[in-house]
N, C-alpha and C. Protein backbone atom coordinates (compact mmCIF):
# COMPACT_ATOMS: atom_id res chain seq x y z
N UNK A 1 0.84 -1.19 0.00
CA UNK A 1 0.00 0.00 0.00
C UNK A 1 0.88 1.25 0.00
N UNK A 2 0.22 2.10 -0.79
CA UNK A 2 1.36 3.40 -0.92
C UNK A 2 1.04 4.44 -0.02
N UNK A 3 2.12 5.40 1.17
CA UNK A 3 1.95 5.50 2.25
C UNK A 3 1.69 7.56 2.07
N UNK A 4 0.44 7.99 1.82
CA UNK A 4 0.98 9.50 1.08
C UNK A 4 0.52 10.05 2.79
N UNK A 5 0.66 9.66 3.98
CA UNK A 5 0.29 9.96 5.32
C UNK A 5 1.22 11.59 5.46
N UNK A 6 2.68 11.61 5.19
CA UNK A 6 3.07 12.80 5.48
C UNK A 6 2.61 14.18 4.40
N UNK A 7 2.22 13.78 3.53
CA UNK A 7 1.40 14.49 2.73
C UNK A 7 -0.42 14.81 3.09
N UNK A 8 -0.61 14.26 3.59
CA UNK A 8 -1.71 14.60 3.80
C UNK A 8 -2.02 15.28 5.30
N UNK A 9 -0.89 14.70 6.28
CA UNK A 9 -0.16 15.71 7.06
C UNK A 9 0.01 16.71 6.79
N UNK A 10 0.76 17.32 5.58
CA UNK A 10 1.09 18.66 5.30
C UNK A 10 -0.38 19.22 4.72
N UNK A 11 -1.05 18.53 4.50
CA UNK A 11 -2.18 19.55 4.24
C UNK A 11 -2.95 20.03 5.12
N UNK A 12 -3.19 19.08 6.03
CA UNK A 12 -4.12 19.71 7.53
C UNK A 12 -3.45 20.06 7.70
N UNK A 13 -1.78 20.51 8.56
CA UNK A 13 -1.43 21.60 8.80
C UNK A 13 -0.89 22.64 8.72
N UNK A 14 -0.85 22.31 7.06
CA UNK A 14 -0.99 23.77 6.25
C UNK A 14 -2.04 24.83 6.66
N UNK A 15 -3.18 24.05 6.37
CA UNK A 15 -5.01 24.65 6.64
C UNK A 15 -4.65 25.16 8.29
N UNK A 16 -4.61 24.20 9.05
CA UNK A 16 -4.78 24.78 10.45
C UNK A 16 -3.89 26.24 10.47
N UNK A 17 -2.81 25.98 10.04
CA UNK A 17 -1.94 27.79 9.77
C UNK A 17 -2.56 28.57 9.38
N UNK A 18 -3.22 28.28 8.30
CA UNK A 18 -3.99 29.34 7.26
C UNK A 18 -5.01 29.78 8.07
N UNK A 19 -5.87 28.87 8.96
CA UNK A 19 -7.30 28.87 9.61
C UNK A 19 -6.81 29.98 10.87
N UNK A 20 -6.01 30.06 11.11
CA UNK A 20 -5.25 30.58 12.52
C UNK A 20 -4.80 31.96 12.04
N UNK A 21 -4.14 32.54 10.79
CA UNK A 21 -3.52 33.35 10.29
C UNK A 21 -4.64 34.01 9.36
N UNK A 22 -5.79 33.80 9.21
CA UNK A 22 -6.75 34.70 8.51
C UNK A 22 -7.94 35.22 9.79
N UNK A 23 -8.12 33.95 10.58
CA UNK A 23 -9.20 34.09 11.69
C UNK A 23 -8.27 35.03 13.01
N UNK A 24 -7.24 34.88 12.98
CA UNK A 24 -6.77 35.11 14.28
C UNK A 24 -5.93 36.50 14.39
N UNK A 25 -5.51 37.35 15.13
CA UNK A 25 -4.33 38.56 15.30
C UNK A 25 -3.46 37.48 15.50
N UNK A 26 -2.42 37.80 14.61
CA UNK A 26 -1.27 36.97 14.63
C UNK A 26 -0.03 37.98 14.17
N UNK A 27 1.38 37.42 14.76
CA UNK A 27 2.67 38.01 14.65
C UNK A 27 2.99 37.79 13.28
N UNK A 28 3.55 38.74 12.83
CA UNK A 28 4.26 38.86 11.43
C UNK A 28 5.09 38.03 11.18
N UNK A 29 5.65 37.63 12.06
CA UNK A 29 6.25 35.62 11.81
C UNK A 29 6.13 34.84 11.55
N UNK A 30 4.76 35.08 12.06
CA UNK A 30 4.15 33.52 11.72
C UNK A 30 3.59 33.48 10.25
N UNK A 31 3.42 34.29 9.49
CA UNK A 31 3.17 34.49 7.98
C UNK A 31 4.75 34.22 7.50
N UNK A 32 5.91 34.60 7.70
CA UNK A 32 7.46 34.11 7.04
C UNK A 32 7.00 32.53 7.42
N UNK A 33 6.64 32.28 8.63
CA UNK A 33 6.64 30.62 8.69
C UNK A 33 5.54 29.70 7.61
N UNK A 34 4.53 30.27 7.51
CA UNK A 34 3.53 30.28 6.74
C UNK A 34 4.33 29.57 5.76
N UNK A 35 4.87 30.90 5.00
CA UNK A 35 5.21 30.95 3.78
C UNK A 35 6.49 30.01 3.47
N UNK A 36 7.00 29.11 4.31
CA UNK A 36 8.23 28.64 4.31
C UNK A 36 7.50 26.90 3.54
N UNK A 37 6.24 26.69 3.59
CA UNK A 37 5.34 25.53 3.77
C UNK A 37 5.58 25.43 1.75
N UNK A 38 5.20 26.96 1.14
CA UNK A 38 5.45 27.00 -0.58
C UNK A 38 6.65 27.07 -0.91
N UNK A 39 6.41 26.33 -2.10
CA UNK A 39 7.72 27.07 -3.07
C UNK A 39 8.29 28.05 -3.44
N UNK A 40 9.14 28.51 -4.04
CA UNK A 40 9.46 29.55 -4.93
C UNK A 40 8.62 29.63 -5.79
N UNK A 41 8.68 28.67 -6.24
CA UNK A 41 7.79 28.83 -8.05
C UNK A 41 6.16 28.48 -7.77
N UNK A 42 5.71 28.64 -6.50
CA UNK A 42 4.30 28.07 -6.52
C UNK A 42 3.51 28.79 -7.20
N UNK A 43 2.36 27.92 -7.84
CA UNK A 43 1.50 28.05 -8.44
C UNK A 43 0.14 28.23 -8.27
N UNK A 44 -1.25 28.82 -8.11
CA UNK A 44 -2.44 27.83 -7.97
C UNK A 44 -3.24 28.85 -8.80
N UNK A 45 -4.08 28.27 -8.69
CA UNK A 45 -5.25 28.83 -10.03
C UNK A 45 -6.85 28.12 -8.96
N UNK A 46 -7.13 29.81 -8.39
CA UNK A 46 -8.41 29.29 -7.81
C UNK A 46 -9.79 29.31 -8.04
N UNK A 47 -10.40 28.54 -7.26
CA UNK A 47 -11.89 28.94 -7.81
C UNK A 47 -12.41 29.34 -9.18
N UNK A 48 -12.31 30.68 -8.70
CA UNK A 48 -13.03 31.47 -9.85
C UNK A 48 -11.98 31.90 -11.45
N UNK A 49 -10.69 31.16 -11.06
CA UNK A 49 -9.33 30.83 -12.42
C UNK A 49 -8.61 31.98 -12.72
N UNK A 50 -8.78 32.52 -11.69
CA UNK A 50 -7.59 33.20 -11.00
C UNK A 50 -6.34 32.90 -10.51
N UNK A 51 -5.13 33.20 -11.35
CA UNK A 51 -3.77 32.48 -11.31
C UNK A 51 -2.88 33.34 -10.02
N UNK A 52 -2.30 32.33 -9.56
CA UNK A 52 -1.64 33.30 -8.12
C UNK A 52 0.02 32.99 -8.18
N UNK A 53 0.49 33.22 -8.51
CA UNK A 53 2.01 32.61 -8.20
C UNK A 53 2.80 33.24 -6.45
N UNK A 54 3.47 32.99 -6.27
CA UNK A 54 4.13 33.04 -4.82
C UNK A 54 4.04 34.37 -3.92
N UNK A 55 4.48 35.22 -5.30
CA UNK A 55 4.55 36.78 -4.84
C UNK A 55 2.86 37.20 -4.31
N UNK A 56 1.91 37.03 -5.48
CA UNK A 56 0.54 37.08 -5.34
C UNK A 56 0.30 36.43 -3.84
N UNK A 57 0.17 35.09 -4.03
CA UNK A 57 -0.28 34.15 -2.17
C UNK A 57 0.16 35.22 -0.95
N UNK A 58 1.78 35.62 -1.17
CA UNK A 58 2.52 36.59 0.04
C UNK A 58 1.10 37.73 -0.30
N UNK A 59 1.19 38.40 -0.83
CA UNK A 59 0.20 39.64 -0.85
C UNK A 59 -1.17 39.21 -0.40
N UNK A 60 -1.57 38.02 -0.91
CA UNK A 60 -2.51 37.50 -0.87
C UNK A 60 -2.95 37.55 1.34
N UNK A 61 -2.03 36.78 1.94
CA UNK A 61 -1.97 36.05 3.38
C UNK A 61 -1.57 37.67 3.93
N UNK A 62 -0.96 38.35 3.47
CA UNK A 62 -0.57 39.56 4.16
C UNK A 62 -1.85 40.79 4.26
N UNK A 63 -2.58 40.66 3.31
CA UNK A 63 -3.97 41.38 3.05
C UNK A 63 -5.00 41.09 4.44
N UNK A 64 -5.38 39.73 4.16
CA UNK A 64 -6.27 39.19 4.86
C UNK A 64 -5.61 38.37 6.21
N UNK A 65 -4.76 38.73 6.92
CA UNK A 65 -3.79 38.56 7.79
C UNK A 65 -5.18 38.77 8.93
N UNK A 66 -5.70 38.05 9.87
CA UNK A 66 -6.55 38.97 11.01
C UNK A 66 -7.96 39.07 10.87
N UNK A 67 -8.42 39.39 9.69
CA UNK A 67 -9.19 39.75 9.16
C UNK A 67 -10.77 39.18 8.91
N UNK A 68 -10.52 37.61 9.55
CA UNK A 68 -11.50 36.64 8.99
C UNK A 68 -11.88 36.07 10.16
N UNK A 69 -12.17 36.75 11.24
CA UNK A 69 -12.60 36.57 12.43
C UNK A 69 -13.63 35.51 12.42
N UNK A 70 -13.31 34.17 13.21
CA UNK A 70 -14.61 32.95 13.48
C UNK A 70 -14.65 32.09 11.97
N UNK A 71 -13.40 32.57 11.50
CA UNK A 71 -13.45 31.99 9.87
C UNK A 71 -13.07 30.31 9.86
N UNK A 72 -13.47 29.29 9.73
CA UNK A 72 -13.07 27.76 9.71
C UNK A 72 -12.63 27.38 8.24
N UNK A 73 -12.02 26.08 8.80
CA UNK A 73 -11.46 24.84 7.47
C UNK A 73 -11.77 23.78 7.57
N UNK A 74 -12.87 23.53 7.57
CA UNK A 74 -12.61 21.62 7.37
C UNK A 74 -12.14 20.87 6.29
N UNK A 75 -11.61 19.74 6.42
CA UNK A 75 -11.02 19.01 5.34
C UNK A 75 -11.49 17.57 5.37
N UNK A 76 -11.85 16.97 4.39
CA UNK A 76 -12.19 15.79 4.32
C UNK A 76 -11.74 15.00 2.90
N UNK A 77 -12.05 14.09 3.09
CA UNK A 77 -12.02 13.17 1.25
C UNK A 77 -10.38 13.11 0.91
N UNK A 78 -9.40 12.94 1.37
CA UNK A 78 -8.16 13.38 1.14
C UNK A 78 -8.04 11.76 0.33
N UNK A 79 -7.19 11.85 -0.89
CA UNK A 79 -6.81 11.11 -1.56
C UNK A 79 -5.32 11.21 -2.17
N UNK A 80 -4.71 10.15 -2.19
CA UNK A 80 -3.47 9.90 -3.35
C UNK A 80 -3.77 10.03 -4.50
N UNK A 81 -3.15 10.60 -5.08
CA UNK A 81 -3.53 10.31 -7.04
C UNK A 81 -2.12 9.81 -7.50
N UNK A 82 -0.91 10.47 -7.10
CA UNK A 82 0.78 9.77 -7.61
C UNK A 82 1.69 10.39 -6.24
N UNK A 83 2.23 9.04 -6.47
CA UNK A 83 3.46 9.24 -5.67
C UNK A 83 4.85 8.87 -5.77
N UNK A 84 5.82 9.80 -5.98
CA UNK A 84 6.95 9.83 -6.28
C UNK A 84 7.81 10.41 -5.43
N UNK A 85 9.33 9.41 -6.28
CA UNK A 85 10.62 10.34 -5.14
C UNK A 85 10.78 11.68 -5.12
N UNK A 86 10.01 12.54 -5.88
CA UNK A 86 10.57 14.21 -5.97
C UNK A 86 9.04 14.50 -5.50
N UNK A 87 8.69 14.05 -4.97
CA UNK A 87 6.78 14.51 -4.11
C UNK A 87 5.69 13.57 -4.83
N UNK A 88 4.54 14.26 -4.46
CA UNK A 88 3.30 13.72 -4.69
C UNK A 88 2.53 14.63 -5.55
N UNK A 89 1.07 13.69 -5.76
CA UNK A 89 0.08 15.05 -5.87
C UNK A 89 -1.28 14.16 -4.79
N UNK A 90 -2.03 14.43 -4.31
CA UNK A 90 -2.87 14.49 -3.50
C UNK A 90 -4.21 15.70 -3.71
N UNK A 91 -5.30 15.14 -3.44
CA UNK A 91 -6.64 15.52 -3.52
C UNK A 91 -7.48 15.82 -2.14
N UNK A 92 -8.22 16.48 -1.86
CA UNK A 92 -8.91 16.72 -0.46
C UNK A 92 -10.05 17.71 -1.17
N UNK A 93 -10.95 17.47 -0.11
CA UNK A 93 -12.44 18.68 -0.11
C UNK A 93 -12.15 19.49 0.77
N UNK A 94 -12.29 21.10 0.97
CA UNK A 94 -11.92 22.17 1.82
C UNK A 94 -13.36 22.54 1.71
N UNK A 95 -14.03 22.99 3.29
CA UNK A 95 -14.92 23.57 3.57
C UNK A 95 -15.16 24.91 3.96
N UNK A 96 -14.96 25.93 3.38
CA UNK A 96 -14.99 27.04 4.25
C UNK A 96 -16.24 27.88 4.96
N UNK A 97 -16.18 28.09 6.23
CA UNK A 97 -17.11 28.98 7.02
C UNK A 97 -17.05 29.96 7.72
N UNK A 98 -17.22 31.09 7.24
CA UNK A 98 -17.06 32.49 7.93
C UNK A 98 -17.78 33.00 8.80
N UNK A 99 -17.57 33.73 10.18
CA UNK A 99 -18.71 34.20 11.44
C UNK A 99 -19.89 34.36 10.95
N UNK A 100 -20.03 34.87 9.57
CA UNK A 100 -21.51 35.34 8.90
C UNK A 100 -22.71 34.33 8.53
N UNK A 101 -21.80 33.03 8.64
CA UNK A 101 -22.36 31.97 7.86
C UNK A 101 -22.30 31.32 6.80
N UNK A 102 -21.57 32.20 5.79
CA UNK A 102 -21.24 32.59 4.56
C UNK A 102 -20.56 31.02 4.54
N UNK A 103 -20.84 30.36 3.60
CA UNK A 103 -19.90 28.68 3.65
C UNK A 103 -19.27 28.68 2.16
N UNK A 104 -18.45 28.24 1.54
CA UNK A 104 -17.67 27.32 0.56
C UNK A 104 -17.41 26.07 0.72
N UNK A 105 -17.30 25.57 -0.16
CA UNK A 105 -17.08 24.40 -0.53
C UNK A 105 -16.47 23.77 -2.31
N UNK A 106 -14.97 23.32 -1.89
CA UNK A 106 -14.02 23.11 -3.15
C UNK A 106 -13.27 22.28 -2.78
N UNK A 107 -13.13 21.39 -4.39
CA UNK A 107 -11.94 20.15 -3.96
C UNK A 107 -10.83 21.10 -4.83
N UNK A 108 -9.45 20.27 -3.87
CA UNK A 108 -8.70 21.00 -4.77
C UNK A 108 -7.65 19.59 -5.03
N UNK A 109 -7.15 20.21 -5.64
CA UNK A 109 -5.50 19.06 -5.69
C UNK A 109 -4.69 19.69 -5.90
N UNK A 110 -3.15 19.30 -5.06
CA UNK A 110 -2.21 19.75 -5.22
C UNK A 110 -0.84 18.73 -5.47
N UNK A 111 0.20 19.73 -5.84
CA UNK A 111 1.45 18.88 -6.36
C UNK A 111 2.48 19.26 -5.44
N UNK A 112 2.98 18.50 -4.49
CA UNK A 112 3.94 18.67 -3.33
C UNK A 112 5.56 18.44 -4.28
N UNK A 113 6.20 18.97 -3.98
CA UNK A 113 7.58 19.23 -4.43
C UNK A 113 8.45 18.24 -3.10
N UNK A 114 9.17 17.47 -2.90
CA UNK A 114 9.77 16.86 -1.68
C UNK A 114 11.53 17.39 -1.88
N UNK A 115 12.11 18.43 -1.51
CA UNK A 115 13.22 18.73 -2.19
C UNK A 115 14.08 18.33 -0.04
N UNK A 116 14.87 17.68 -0.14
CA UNK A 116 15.97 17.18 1.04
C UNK A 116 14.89 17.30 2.08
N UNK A 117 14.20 16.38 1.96
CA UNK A 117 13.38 16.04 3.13
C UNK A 117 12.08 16.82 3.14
N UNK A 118 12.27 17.75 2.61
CA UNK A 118 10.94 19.38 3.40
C UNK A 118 9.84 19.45 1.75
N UNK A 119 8.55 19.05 2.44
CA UNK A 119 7.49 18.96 1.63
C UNK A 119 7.33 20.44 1.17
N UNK A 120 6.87 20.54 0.11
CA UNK A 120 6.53 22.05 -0.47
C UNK A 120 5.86 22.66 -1.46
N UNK A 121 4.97 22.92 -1.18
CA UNK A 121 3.51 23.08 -1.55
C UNK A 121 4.14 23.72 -3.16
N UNK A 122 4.10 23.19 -4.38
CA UNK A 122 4.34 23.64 -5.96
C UNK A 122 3.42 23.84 -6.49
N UNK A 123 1.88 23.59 -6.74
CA UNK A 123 0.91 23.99 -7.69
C UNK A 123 -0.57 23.59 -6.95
N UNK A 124 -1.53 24.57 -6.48
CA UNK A 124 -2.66 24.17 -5.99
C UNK A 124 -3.95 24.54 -7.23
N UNK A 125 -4.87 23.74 -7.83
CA UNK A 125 -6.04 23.38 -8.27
C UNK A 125 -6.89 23.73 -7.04
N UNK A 126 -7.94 24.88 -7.26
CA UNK A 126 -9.16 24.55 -6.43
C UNK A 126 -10.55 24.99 -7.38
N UNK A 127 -11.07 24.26 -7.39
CA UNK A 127 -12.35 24.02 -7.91
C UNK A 127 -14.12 24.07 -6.78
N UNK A 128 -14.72 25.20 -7.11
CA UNK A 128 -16.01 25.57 -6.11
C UNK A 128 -16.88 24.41 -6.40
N UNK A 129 -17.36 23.15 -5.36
CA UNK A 129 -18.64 22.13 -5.48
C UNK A 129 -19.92 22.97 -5.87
């Protein structure tokens, strides 16, 4: 059986960062730490096909830093799709819920980069259910 457990690791606690760093007042650190999780060259193209590369995400997490007070993540459905010596790619459903009520819901998939040990988030797919 093929074992994608530390990958799917890195995705819940990717999310729990993200869930903590949009919902929460948080130190300007903890966004460099954030950001230590992507690549250089990351990629994603969300929702609505809107392309973000690395610089964009930084602007992106630095905007809405605080901001998303009572905001949640759930994650479910997490799947393998390939797994290789230079990373994976992996699948999950993301739920989002904001204090207002306001909900989302998108699967996404992503392509993990594995460069000397340290997983790293290279290209995220998210697609609105």
């Amino acid at each position: 059986m093929i074992d994608y457990n530390e990958y799917f690791d890195e995705v819940i606690q990717a999310h729990v960062a993200i869930e903590q760093w949009l919902a929460e007042e948080r130190d300007a650190c903890e966004l460099d730490q954030l950001l230590t999780r992507f690549s250089a060259q990351f990629s994603m193209v969300s929702p609505l096909g809107r392309v973000l590369d690395f610089a964009a995400l930084n602007e992106l997490f630095q905007m809405a830093g605080g901001k998303k007070l009572g905001f949640r993540i759930e994650l479910s459905e997490l799947h393998g799709i390939s797994l290789h010596d230079g990373g994976a790619t992996v699948s999950y459903r993301e739920q989002q819920t904001y204090a207002t009520g306001l909900h989302s819901d998108r699967r996404s998939t992503v392509v993990f980069e594995k460069i000397e040990g340290k997983i790293l988030w290279r290209h995220l797919q998210e697609t609105f259910c």
